[in-house]
N, C-alpha and C. Protein backbone atom coordinates (compact mmCIF):
# COMPACT_ATOMS: atom_id res chain seq x y z
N UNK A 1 39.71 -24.19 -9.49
CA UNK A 1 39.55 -23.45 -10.75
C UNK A 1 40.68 -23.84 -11.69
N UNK A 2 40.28 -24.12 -12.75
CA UNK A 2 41.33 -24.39 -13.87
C UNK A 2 41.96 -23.18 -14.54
N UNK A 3 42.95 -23.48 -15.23
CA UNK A 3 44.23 -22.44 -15.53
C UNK A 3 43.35 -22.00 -16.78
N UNK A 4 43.36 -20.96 -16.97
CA UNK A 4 42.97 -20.18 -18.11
C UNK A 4 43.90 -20.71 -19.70
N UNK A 5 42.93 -21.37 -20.56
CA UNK A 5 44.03 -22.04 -22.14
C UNK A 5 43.72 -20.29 -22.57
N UNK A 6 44.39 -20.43 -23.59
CA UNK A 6 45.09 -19.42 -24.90
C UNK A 6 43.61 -18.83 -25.46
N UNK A 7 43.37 -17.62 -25.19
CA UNK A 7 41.90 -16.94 -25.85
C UNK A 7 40.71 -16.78 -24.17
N UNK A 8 41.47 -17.40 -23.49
CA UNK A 8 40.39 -16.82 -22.25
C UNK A 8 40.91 -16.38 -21.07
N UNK A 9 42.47 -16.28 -21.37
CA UNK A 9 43.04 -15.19 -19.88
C UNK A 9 42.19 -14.45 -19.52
N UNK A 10 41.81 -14.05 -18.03
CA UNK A 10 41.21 -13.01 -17.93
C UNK A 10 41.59 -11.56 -18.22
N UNK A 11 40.58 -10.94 -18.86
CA UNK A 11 41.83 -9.24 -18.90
C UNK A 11 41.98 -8.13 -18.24
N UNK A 12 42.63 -7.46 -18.47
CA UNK A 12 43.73 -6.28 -17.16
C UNK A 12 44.36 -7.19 -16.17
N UNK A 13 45.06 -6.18 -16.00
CA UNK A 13 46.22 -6.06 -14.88
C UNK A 13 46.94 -7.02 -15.27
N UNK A 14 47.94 -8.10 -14.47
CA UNK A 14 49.09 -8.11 -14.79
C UNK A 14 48.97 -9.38 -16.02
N UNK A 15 48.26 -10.08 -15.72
CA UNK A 15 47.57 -10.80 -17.06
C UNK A 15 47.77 -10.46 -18.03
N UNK A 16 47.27 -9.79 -18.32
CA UNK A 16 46.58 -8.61 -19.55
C UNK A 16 47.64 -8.49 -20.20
N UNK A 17 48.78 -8.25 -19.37
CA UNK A 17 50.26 -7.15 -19.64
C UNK A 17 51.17 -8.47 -20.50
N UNK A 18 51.20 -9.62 -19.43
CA UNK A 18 51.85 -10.82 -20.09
C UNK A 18 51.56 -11.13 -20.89
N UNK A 19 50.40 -11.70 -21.34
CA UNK A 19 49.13 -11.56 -22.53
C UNK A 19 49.98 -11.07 -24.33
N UNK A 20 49.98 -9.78 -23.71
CA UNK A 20 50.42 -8.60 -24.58
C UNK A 20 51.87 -8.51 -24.90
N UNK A 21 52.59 -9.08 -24.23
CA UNK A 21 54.33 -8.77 -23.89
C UNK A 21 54.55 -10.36 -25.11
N UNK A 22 53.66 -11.48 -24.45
CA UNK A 22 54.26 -12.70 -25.37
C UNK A 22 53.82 -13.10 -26.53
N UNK A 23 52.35 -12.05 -26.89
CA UNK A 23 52.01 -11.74 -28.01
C UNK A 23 53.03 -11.49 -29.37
N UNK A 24 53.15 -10.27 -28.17
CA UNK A 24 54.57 -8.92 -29.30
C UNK A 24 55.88 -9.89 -29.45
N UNK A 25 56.15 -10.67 -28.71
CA UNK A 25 57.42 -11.67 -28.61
C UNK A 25 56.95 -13.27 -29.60
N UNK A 26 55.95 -13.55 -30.05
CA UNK A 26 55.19 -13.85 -31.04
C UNK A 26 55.19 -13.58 -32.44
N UNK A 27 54.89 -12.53 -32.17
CA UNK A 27 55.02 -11.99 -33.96
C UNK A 27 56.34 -12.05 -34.24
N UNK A 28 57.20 -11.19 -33.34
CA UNK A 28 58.79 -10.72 -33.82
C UNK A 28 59.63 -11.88 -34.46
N UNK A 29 59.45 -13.17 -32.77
CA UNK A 29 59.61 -14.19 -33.48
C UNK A 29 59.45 -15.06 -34.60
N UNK A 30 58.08 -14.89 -35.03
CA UNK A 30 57.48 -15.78 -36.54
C UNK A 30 58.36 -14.45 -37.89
N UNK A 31 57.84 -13.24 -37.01
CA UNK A 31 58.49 -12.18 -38.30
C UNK A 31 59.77 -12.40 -38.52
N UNK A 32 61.15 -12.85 -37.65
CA UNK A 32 62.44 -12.84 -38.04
C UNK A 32 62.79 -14.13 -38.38
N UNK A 33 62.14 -15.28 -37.23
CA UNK A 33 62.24 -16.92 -38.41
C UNK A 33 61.27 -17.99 -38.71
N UNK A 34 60.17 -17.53 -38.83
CA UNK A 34 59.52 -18.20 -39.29
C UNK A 34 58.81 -19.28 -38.88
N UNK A 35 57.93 -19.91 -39.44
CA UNK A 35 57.45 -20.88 -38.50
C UNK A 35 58.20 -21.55 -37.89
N UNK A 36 59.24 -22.60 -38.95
CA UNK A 36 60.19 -23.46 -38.93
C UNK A 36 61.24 -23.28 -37.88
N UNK A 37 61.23 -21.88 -37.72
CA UNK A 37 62.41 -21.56 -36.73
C UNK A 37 62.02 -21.36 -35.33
N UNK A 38 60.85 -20.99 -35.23
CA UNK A 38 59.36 -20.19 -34.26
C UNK A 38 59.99 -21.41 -32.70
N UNK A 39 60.42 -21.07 -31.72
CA UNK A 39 60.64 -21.83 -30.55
C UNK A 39 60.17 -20.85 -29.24
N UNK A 40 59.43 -21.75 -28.30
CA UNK A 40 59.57 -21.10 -27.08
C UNK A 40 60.26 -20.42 -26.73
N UNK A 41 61.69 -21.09 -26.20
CA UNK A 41 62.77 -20.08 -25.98
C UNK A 41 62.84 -18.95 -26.18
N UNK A 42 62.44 -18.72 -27.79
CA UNK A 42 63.02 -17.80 -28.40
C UNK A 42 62.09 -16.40 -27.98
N UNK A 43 60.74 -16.82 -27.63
CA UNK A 43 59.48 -16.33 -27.22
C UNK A 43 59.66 -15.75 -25.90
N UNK A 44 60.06 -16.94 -24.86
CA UNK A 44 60.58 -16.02 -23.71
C UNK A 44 61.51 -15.25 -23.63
N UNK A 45 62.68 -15.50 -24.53
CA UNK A 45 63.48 -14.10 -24.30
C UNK A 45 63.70 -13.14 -24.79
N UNK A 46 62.55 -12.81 -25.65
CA UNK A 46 61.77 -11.76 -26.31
C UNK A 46 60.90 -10.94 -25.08
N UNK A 47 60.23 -12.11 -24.74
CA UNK A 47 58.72 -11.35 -23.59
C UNK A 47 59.50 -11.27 -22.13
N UNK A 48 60.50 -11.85 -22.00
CA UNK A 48 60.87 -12.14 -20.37
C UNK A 48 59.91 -12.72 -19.60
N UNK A 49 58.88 -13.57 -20.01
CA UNK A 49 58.27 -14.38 -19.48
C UNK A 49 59.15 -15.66 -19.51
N UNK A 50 58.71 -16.32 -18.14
CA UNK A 50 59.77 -17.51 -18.11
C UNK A 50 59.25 -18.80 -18.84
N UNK A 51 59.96 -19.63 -19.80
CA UNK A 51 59.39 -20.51 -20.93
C UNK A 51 58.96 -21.51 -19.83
N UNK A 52 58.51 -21.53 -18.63
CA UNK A 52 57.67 -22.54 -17.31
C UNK A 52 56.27 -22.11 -17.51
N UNK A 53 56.14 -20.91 -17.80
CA UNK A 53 54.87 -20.02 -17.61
C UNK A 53 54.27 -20.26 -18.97
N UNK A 54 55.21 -20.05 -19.90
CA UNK A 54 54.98 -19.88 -21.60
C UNK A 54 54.42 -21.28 -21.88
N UNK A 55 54.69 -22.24 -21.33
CA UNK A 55 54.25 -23.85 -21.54
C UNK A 55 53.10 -24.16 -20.52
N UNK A 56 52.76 -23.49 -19.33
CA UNK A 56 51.95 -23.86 -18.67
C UNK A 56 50.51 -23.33 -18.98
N UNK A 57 50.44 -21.99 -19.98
CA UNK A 57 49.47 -21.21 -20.11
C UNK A 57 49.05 -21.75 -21.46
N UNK A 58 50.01 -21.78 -22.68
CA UNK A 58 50.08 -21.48 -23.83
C UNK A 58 50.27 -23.44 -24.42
N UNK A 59 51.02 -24.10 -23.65
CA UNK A 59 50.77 -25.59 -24.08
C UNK A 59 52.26 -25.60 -24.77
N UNK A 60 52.86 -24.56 -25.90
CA UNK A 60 54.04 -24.67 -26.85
C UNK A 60 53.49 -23.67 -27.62
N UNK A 61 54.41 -23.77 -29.29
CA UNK A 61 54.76 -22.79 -30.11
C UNK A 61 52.87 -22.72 -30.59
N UNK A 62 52.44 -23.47 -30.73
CA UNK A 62 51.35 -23.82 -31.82
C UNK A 62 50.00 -23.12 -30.92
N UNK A 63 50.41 -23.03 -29.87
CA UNK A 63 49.44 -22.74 -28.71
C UNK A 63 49.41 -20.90 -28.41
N UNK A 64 50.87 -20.84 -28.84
CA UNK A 64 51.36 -19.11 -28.74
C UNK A 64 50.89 -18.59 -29.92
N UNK A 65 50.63 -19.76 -30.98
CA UNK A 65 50.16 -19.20 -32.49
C UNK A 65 49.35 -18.95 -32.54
N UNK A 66 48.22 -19.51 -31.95
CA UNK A 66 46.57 -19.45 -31.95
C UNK A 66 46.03 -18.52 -31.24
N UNK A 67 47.06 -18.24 -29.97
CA UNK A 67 46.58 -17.27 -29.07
C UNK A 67 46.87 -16.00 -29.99
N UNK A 68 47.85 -15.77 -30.88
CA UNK A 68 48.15 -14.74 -31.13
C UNK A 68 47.32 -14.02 -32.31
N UNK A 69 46.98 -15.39 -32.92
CA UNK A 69 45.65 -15.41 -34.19
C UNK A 69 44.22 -15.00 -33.46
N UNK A 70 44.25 -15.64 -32.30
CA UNK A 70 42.93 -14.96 -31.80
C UNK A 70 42.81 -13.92 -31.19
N UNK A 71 43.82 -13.03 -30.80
CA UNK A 71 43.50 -11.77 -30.45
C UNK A 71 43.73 -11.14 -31.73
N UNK A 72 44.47 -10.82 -32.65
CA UNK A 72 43.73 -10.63 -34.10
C UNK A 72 42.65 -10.65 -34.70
N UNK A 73 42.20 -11.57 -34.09
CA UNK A 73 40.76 -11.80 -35.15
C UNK A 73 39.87 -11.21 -34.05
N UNK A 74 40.14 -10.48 -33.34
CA UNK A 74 39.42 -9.26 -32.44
C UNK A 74 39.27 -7.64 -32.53
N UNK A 75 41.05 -7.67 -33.83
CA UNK A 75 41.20 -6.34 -33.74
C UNK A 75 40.50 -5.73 -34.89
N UNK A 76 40.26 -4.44 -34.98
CA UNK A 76 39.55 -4.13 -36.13
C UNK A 76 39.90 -3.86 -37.15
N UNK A 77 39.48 -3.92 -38.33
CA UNK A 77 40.58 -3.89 -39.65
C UNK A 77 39.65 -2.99 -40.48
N UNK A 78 40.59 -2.28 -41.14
CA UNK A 78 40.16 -0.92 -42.09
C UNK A 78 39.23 -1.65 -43.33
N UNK A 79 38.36 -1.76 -43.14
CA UNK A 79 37.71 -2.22 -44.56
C UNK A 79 37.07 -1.13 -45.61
N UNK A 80 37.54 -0.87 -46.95
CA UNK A 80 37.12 -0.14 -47.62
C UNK A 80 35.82 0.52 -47.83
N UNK A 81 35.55 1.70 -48.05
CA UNK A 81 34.32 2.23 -48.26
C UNK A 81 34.96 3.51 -49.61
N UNK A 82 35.16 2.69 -50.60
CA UNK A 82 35.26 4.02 -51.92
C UNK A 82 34.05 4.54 -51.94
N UNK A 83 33.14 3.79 -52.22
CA UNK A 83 31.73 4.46 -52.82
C UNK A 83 31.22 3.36 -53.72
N UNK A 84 32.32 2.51 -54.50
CA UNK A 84 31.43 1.29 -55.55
C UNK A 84 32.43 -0.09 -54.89
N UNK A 85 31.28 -1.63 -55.42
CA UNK A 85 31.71 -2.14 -55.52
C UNK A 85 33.01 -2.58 -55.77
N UNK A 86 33.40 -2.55 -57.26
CA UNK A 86 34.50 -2.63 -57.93
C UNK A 86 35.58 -1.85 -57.14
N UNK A 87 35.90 -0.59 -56.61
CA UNK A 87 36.41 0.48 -55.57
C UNK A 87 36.82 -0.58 -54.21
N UNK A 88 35.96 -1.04 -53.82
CA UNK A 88 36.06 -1.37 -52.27
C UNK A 88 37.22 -2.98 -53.13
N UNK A 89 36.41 -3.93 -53.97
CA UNK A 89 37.52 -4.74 -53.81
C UNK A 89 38.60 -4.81 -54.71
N UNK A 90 38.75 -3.88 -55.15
CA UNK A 90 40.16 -3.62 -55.13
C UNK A 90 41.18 -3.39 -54.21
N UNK A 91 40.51 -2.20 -53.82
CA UNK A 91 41.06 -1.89 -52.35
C UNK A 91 41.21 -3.42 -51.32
N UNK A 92 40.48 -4.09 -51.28
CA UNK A 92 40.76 -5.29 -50.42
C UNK A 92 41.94 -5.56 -50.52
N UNK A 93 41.92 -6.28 -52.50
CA UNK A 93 43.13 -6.77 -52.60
C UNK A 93 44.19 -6.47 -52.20
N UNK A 94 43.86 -5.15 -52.84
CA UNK A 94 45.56 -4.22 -52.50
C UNK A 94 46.02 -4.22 -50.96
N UNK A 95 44.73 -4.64 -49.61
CA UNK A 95 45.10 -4.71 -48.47
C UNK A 95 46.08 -5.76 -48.22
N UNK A 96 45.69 -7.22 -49.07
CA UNK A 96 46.35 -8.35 -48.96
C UNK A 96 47.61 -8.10 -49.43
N UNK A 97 47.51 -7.81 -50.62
CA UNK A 97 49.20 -7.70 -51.24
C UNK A 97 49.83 -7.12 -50.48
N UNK A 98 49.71 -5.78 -50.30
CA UNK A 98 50.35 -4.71 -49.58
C UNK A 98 50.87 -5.59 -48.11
N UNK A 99 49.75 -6.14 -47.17
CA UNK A 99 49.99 -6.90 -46.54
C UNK A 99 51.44 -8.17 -46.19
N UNK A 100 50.67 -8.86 -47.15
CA UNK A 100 52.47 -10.46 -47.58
C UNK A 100 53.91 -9.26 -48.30
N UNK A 101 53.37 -8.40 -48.18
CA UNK A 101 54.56 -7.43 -49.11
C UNK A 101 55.42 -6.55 -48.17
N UNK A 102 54.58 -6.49 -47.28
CA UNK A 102 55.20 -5.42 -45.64
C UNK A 102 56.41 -6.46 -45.00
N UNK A 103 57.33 -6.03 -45.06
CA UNK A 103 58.71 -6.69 -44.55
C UNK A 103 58.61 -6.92 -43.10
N UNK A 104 57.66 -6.56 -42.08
CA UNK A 104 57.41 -7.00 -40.89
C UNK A 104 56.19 -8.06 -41.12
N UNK A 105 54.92 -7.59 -41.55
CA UNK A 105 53.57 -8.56 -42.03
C UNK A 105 53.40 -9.39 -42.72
N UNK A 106 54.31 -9.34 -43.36
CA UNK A 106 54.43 -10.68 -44.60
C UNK A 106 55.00 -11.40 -43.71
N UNK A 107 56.12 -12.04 -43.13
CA UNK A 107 56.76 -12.96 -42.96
C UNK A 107 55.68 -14.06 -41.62
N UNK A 108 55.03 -12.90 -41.28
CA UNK A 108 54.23 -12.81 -39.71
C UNK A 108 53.17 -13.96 -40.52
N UNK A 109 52.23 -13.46 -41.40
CA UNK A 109 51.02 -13.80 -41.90
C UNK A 109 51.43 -14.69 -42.95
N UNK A 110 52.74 -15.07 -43.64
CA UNK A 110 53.03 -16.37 -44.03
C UNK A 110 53.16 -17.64 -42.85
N UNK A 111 54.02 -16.92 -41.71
CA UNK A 111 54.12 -17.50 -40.71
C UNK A 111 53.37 -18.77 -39.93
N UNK A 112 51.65 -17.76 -40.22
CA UNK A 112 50.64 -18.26 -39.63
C UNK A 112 49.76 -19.27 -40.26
N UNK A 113 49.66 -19.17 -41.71
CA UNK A 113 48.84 -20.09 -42.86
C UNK A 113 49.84 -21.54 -42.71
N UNK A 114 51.52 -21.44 -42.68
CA UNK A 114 52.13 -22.67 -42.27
C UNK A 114 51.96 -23.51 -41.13
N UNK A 115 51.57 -22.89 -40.10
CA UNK A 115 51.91 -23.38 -38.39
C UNK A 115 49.88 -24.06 -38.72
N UNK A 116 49.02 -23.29 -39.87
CA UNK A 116 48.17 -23.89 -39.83
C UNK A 116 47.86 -25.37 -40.53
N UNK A 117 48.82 -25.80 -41.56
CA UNK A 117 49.06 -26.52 -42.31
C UNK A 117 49.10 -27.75 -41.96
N UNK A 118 50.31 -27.19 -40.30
CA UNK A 118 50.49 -28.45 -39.55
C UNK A 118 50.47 -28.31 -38.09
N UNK A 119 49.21 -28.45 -37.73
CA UNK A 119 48.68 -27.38 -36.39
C UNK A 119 47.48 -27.64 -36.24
N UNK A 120 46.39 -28.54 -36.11
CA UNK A 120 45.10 -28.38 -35.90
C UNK A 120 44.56 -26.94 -34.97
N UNK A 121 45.72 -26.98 -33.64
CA UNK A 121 45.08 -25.58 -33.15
C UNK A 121 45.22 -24.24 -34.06
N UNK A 122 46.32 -24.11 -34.44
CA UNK A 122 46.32 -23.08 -35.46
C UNK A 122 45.49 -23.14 -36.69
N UNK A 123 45.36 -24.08 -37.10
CA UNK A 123 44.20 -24.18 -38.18
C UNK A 123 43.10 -23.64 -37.51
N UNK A 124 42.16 -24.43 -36.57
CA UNK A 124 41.25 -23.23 -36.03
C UNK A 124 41.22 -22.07 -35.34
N UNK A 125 42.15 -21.43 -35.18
CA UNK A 125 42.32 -20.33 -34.77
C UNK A 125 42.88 -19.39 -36.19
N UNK A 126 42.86 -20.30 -37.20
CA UNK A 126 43.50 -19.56 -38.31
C UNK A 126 41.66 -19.62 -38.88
N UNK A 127 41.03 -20.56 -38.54
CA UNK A 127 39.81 -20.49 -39.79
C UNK A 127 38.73 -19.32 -38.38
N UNK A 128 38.85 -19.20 -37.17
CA UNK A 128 38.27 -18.03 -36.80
C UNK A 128 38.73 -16.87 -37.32
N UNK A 129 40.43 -16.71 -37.40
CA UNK A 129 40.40 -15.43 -38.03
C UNK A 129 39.59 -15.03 -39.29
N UNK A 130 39.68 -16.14 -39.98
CA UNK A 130 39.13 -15.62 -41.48
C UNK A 130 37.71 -15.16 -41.31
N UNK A 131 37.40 -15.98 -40.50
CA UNK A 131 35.42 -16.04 -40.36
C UNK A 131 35.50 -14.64 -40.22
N UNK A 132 36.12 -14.00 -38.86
CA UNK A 132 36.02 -12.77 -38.39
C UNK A 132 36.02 -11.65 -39.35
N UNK A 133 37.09 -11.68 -40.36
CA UNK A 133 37.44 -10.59 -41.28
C UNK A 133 36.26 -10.72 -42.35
N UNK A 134 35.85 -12.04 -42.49
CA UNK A 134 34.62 -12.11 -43.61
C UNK A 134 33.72 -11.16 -42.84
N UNK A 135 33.38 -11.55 -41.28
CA UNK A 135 32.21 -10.36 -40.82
C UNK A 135 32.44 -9.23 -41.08
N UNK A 136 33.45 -8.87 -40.74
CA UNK A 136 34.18 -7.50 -41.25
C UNK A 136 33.65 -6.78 -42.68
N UNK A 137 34.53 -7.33 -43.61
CA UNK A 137 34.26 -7.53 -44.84
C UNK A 137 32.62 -7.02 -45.30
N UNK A 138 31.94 -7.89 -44.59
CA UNK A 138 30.41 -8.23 -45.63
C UNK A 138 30.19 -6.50 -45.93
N UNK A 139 30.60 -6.12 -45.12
CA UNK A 139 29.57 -4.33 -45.40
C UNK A 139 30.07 -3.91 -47.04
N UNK A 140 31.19 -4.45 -47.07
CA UNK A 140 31.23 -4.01 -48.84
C UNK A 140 29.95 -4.50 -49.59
N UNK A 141 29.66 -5.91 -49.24
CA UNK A 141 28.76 -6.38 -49.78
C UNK A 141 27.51 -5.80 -49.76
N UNK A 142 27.07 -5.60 -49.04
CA UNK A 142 25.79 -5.24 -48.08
C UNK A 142 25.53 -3.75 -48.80
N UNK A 143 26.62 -3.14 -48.67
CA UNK A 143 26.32 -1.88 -49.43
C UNK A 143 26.06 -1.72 -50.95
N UNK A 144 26.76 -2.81 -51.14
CA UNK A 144 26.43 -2.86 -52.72
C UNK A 144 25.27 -3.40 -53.37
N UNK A 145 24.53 -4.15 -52.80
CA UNK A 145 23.46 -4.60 -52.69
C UNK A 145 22.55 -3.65 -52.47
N UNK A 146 22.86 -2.37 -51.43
CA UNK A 146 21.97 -1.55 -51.15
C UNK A 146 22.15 -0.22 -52.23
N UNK A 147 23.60 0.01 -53.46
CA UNK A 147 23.10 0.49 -54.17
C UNK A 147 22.65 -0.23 -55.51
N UNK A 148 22.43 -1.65 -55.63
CA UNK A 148 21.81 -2.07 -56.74
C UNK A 148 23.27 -2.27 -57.81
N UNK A 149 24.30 -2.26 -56.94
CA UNK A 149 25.64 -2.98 -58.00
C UNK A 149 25.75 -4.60 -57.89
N UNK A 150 24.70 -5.18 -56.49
CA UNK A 150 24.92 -6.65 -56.69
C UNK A 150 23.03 -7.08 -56.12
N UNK A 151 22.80 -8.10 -56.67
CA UNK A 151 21.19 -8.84 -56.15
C UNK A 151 21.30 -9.11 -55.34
N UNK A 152 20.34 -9.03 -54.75
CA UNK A 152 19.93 -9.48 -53.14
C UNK A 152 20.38 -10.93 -53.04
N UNK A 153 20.81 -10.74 -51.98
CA UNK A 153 20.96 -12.91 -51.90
C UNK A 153 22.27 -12.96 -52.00
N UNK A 154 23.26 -12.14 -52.50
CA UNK A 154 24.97 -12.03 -52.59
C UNK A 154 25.88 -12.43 -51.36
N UNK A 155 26.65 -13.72 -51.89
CA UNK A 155 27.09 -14.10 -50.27
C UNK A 155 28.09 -13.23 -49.73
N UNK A 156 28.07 -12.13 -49.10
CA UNK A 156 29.29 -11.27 -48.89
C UNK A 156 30.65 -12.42 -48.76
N UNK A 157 30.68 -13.48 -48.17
CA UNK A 157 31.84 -14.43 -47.58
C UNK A 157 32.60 -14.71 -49.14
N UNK A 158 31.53 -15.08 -50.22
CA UNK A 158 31.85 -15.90 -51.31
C UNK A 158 32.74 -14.68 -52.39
N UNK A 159 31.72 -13.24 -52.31
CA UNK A 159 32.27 -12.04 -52.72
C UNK A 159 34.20 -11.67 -52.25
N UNK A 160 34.38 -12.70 -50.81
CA UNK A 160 35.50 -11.65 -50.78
C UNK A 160 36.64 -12.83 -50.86
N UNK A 161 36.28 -14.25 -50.67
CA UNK A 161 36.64 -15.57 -51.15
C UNK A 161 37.46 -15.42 -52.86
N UNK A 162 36.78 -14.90 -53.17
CA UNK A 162 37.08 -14.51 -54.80
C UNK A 162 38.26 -13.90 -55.23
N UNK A 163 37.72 -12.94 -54.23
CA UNK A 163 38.93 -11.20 -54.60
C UNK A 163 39.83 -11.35 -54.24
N UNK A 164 40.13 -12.82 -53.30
CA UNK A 164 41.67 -12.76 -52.14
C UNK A 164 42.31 -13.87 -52.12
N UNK A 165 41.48 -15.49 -52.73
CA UNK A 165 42.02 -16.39 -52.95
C UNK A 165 43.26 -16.64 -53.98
N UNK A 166 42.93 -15.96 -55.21
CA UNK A 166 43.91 -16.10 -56.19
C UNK A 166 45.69 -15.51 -55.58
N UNK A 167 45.43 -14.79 -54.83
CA UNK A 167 46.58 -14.48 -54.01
C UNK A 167 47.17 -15.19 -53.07
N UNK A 168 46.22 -16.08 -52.61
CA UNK A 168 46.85 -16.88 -51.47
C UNK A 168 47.30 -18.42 -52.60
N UNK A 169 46.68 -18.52 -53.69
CA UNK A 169 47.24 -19.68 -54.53
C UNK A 169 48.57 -19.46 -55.37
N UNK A 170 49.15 -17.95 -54.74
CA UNK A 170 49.99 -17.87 -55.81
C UNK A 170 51.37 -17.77 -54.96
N UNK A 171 50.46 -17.62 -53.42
CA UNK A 171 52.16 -17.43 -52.84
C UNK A 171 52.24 -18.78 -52.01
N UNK A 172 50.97 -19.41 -51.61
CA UNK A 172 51.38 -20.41 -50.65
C UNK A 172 50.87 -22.34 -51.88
N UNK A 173 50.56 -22.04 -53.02
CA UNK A 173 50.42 -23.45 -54.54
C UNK A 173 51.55 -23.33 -55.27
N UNK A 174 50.86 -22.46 -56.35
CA UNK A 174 51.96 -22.16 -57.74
C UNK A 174 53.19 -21.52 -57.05
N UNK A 175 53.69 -20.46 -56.40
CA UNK A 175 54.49 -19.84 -56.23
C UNK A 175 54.95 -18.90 -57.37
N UNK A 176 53.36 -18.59 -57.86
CA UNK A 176 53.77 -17.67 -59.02
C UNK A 176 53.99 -16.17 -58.42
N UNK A 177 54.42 -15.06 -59.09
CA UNK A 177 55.01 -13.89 -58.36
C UNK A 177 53.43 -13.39 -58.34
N UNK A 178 53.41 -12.37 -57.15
CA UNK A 178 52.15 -11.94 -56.48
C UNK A 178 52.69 -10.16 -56.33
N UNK A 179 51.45 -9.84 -57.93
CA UNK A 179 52.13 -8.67 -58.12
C UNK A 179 50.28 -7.59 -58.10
N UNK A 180 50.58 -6.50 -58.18
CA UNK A 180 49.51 -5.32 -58.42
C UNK A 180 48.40 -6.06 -59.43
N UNK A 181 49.17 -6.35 -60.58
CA UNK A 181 48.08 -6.67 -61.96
C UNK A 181 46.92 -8.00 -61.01
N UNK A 182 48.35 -9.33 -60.86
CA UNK A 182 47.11 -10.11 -59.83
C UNK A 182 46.15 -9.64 -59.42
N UNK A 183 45.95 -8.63 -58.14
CA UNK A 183 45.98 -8.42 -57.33
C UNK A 183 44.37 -7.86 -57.92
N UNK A 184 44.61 -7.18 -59.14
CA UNK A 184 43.52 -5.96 -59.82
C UNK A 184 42.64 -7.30 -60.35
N UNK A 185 43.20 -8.48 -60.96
CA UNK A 185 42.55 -9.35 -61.90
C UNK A 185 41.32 -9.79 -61.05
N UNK A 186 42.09 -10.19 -59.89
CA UNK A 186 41.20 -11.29 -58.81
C UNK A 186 39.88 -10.38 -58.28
N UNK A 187 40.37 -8.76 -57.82
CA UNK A 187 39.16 -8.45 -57.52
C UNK A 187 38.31 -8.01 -58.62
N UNK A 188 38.94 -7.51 -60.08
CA UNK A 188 37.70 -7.41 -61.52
C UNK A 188 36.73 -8.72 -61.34
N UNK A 189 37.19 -10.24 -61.01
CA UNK A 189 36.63 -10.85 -61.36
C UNK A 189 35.47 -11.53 -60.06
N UNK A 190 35.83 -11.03 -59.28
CA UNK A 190 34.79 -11.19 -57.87
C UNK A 190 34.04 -10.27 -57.90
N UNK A 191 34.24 -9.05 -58.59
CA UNK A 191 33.19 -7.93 -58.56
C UNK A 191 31.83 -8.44 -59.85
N UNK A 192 32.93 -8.91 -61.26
CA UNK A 192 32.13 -9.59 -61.99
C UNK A 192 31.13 -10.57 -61.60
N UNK A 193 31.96 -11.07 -61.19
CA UNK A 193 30.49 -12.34 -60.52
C UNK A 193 29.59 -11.79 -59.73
N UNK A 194 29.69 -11.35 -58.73
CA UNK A 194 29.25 -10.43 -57.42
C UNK A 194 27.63 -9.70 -58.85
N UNK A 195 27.89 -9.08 -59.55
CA UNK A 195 27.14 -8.57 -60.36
C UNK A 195 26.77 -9.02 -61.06
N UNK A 196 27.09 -10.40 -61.55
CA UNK A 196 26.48 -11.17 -62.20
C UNK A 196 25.08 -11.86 -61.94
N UNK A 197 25.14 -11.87 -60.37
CA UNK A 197 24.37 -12.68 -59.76
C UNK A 197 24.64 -14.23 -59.70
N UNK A 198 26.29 -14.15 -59.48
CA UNK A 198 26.29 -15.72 -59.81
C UNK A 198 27.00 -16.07 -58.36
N UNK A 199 27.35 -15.34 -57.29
CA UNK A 199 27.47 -15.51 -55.92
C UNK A 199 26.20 -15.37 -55.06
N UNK A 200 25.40 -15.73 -55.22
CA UNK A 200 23.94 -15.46 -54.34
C UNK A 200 23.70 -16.83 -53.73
N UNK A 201 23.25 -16.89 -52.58
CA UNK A 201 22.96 -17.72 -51.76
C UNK A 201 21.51 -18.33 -52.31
C-alpha cells in the first residue's frame, strides 16, 4: 500500500490529529513569514511533528501549502443571504477585504496566491479552492435569478469573478490601496452586469 500524498490521509485518530496539528503550524507559519520565509523546519517546530514525517507525507513547503488549501476548500464559508442581489455582493466583497485586512488572514491568504505563482501544486490546489467557493457562492446567484433581479442563464462563477477580482488586481498587479469604496465599486458593477444580462451563459 502506498503512503497517503497531501488531501487523502485517511481520517480520525492519530492521523487526523497530525493532519490538523501541521495544518495549524501552516498557517501560523505563512501568517508570521510569509511565503518567502515559509520552511519546514519552521512547520515542525510549530506542530512537533518530526520534519522526516513532514517530508515523507507532505513532499516540502509547497506540498504543506496545498494540503492546507485543500482542507479549506472543504470548510464552509458564510455566504451572504441579505435578501437582494446588490445586498449579497457587497457583502461578498466586504468578506474579501475584511479578509486580506485581518492581521492573522491577510498575511495567510496573501501567503497562498504567492506559493501559487510559483508552485504548480499550489496553483492547483489554489484553483480547487476557488472552484469550491464559486460552488458556494452560486446561491447568491441562483436566488437572484429566482427573484427576477438577474435572467436565467447568469453564470453564478462569472457574477462573483466580477465582484472580487478588482481586489485581487489591486493588492497582488497595481498595488493600488484596497479600501471599502473599491470594494463597494467592484460589487455595484458585477451586480450591474449580473442584471444586465450581460453575464449569461
Amino acid at each position: 500500500m502506498t503512503a497517503a500524498g497531501p488531501g487523502t490521509v485517511r481520517p480520525g485518530g492519530r492521523t487526523a490529529r497530525i493532519r490538523a496539528a501541521v495544518r495549524a503550524a501552516t498557517l501560523a507559519e505563512l501568517a508570521e513569514r510569509g511565503y518567502a520565509g515559509f520552511t519546514v523546519d519552521g512547520v515542525a517546530a510549530r506542530s512537533g511533528v518530526h520534519k522526516t514525517t513532514l517530508y515523507r507525507r507532505w513532499s516540502g513547503t509547497d506540498g504543506l501549502i496545498a494540503d492546507a488549501l485543500d482542507l479549506a476548500a472543504g470548510e464552509p464559508w458564510p455566504v451572504p443571504d441579505t435578501g437582494t442581489l446588490d445586498g449579497d455582493l457587497h457583502a461578498l466583497a466586504g468578506l474579501v477585504l475584511t479578509g486580506f485586512a485581518d492581521p492573522e488572514t491577510g498575511p495567510v491568504a496573501r501567503a497562498f496566491v504567492q506559493a501559487a505563482a510559483q508552485s504548480p501544486a499550489a496553483a492547483r490546489a489554489l484553483h480547487a479552492f476557488f472552484a469550491r467557493r464559486h460552488e458556494q457562492s452560486a446561491a447568491i446567484v441562483v436566488r437572484a435569478v429566482a427573484r427576477g433581479e438577474a435572467p436565467a442563464g447568469t453564470d453564478p462563477a462569472e457574477v462573483v469573478r466580477l465582484a472580487v477580482a478588482p481586489l485581487y488586481y489591486r493588492l497582488f498587479v497595481s498595488g493600488e490601496p484596497l479600501d471599502q469604496a473599491a470594494a463597494a465599486r467592484a460589487a455595484a458593477a458585477a451586480c450591474a452586469a449580473a442584471r444586465a444580462g450581460l453575464l449569461t451563459t
